[in-house]
C-alpha atoms as a PDB file:
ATOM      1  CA  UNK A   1     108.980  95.931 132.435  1.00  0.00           C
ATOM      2  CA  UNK A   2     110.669  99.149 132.403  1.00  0.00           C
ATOM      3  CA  UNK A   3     113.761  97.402 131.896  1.00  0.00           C
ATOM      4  CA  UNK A   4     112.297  96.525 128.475  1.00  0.00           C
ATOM      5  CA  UNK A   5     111.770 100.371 127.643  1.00  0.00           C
ATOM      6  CA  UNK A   6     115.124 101.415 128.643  1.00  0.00           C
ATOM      7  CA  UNK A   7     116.093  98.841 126.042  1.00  0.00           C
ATOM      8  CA  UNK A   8     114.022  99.849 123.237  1.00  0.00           C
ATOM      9  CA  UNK A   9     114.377 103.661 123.781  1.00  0.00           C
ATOM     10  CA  UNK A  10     118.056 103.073 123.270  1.00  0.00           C
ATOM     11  CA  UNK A  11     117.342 100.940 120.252  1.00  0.00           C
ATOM     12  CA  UNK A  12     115.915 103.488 119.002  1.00  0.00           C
ATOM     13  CA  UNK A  13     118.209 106.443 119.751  1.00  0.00           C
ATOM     14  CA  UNK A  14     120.609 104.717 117.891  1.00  0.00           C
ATOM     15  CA  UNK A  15     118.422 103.893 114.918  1.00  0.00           C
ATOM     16  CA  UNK A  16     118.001 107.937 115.080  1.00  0.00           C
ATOM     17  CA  UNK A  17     121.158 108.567 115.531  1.00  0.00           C
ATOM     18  CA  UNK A  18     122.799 106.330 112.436  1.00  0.00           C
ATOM     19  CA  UNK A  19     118.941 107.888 110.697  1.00  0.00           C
ATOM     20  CA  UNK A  20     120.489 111.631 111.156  1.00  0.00           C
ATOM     21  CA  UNK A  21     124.139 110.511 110.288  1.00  0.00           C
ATOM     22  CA  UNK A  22     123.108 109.077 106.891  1.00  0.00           C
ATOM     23  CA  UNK A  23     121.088 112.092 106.484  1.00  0.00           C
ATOM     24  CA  UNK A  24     124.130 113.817 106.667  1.00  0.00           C
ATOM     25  CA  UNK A  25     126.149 111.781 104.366  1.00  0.00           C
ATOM     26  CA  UNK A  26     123.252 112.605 101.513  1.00  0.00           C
ATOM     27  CA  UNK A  27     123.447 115.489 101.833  1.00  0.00           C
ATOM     28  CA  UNK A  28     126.895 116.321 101.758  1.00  0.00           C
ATOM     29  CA  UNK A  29     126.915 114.136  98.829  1.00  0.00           C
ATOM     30  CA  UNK A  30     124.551 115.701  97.008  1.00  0.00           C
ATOM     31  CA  UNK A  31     126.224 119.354  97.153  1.00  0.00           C
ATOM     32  CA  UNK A  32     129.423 117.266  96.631  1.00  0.00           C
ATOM     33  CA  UNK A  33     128.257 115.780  93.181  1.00  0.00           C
ATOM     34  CA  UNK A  34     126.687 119.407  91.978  1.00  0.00           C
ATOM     35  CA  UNK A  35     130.271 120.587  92.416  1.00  0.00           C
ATOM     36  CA  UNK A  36     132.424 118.085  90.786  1.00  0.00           C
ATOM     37  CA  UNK A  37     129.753 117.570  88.043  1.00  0.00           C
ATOM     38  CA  UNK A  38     129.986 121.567  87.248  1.00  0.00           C
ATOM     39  CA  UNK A  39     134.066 122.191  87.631  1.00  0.00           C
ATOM     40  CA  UNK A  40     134.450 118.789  85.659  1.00  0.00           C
ATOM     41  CA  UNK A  41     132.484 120.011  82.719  1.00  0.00           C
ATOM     42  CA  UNK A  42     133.738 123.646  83.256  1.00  0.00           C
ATOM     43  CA  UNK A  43     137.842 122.119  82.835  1.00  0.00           C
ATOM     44  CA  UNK A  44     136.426 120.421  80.205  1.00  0.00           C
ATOM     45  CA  UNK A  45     135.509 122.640  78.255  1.00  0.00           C
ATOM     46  CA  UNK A  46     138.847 124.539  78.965  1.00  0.00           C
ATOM     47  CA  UNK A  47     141.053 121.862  77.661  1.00  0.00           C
ATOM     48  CA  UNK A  48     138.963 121.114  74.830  1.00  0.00           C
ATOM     49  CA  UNK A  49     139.392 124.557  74.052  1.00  0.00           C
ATOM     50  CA  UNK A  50     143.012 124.863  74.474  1.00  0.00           C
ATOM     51  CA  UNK A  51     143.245 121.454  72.414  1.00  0.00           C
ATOM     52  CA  UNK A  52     141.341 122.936  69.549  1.00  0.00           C
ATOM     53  CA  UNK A  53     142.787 126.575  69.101  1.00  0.00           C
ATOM     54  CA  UNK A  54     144.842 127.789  71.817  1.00  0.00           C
ATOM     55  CA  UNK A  55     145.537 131.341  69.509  1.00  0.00           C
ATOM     56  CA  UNK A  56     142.012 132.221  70.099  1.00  0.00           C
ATOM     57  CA  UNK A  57     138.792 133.037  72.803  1.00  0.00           C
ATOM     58  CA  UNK A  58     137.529 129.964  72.244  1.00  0.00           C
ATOM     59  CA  UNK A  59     138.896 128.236  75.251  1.00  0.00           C
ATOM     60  CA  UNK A  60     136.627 130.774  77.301  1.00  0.00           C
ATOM     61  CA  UNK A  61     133.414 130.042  75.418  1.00  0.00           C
ATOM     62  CA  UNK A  62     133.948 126.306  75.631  1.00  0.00           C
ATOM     63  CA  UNK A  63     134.138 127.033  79.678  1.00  0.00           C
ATOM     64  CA  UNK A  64     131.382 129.115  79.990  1.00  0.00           C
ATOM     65  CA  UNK A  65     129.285 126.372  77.874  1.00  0.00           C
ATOM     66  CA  UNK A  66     130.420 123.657  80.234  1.00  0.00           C
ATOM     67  CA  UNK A  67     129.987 125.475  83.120  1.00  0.00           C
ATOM     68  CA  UNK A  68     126.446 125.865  81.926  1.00  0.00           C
ATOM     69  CA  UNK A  69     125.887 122.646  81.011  1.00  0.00           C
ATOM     70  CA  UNK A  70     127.225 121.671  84.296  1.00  0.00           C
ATOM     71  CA  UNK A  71     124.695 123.595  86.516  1.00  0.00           C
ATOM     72  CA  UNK A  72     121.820 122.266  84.479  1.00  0.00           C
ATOM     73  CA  UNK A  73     123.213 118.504  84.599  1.00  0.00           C
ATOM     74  CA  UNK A  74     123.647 119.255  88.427  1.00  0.00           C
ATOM     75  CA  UNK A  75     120.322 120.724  89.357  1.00  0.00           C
ATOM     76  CA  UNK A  76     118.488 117.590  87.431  1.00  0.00           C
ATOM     77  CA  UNK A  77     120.606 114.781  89.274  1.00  0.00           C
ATOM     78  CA  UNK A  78     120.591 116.683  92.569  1.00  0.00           C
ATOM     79  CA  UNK A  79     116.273 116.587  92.135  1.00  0.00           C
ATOM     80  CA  UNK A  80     116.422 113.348  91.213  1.00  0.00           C
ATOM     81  CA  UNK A  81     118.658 112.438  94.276  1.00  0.00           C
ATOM     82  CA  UNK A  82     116.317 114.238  96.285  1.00  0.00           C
ATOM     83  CA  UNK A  83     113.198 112.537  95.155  1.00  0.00           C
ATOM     84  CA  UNK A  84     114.640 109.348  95.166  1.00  0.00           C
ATOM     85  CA  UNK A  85     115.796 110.010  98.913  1.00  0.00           C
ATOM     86  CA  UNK A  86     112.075 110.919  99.430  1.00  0.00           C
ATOM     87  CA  UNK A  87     110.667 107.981  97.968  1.00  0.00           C
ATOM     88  CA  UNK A  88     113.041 105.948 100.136  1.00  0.00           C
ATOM     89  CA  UNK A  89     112.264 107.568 103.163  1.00  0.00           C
ATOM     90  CA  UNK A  90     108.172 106.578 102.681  1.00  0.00           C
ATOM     91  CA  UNK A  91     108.908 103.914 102.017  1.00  0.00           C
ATOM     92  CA  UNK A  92     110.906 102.957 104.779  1.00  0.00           C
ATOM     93  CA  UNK A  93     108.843 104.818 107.210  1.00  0.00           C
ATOM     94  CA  UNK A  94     105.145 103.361 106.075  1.00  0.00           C
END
């Protein structure tokens, strides 16, 4: 019988263990795809710029608007990652 236990208590410290890995992964995903999805749009908007009017300011206005643009476009995925993760996890869990 307590063989049994042993058994399932190191079933489940593994499931735990790959549970707090993947947990990991998400997360450093998530602050991965803020940060390309902000400097992407922010060079963007820099070559744009430059490809437009390299004589004037304009190359620093299209940056500033993509690096905008950027944070707002990250902040709404990164929720949405986040409540899809949630949503996963109840539904795993229940």
């Amino acid at each position: 019988m307590s063989r049994d236990l042993e058994i399932v208590g190191i079933a489940s410290l593994e499931r735990n263990k790959l549970s707090k890995t993947k947990t990991l992964f998400m997360k450093y995903m998530m602050v991965m795809q803020f940060f390309f999805t902000t400097a992407g749009l922010a060079l963007f908007g820099y070559w744009l710029g430059y490809k437009i009017n390299p004589e004037t300011n304009l190359y620093l206005i299209l940056t500033g608007i993509g690096l905008g643009l950027g944070v707002m476009i990250g902040f709404v995925t990164l929720i949405k990652m986040i409540q899809s993760e949630e949503r996963y996890e109840r539904n795993v869990h229940h």
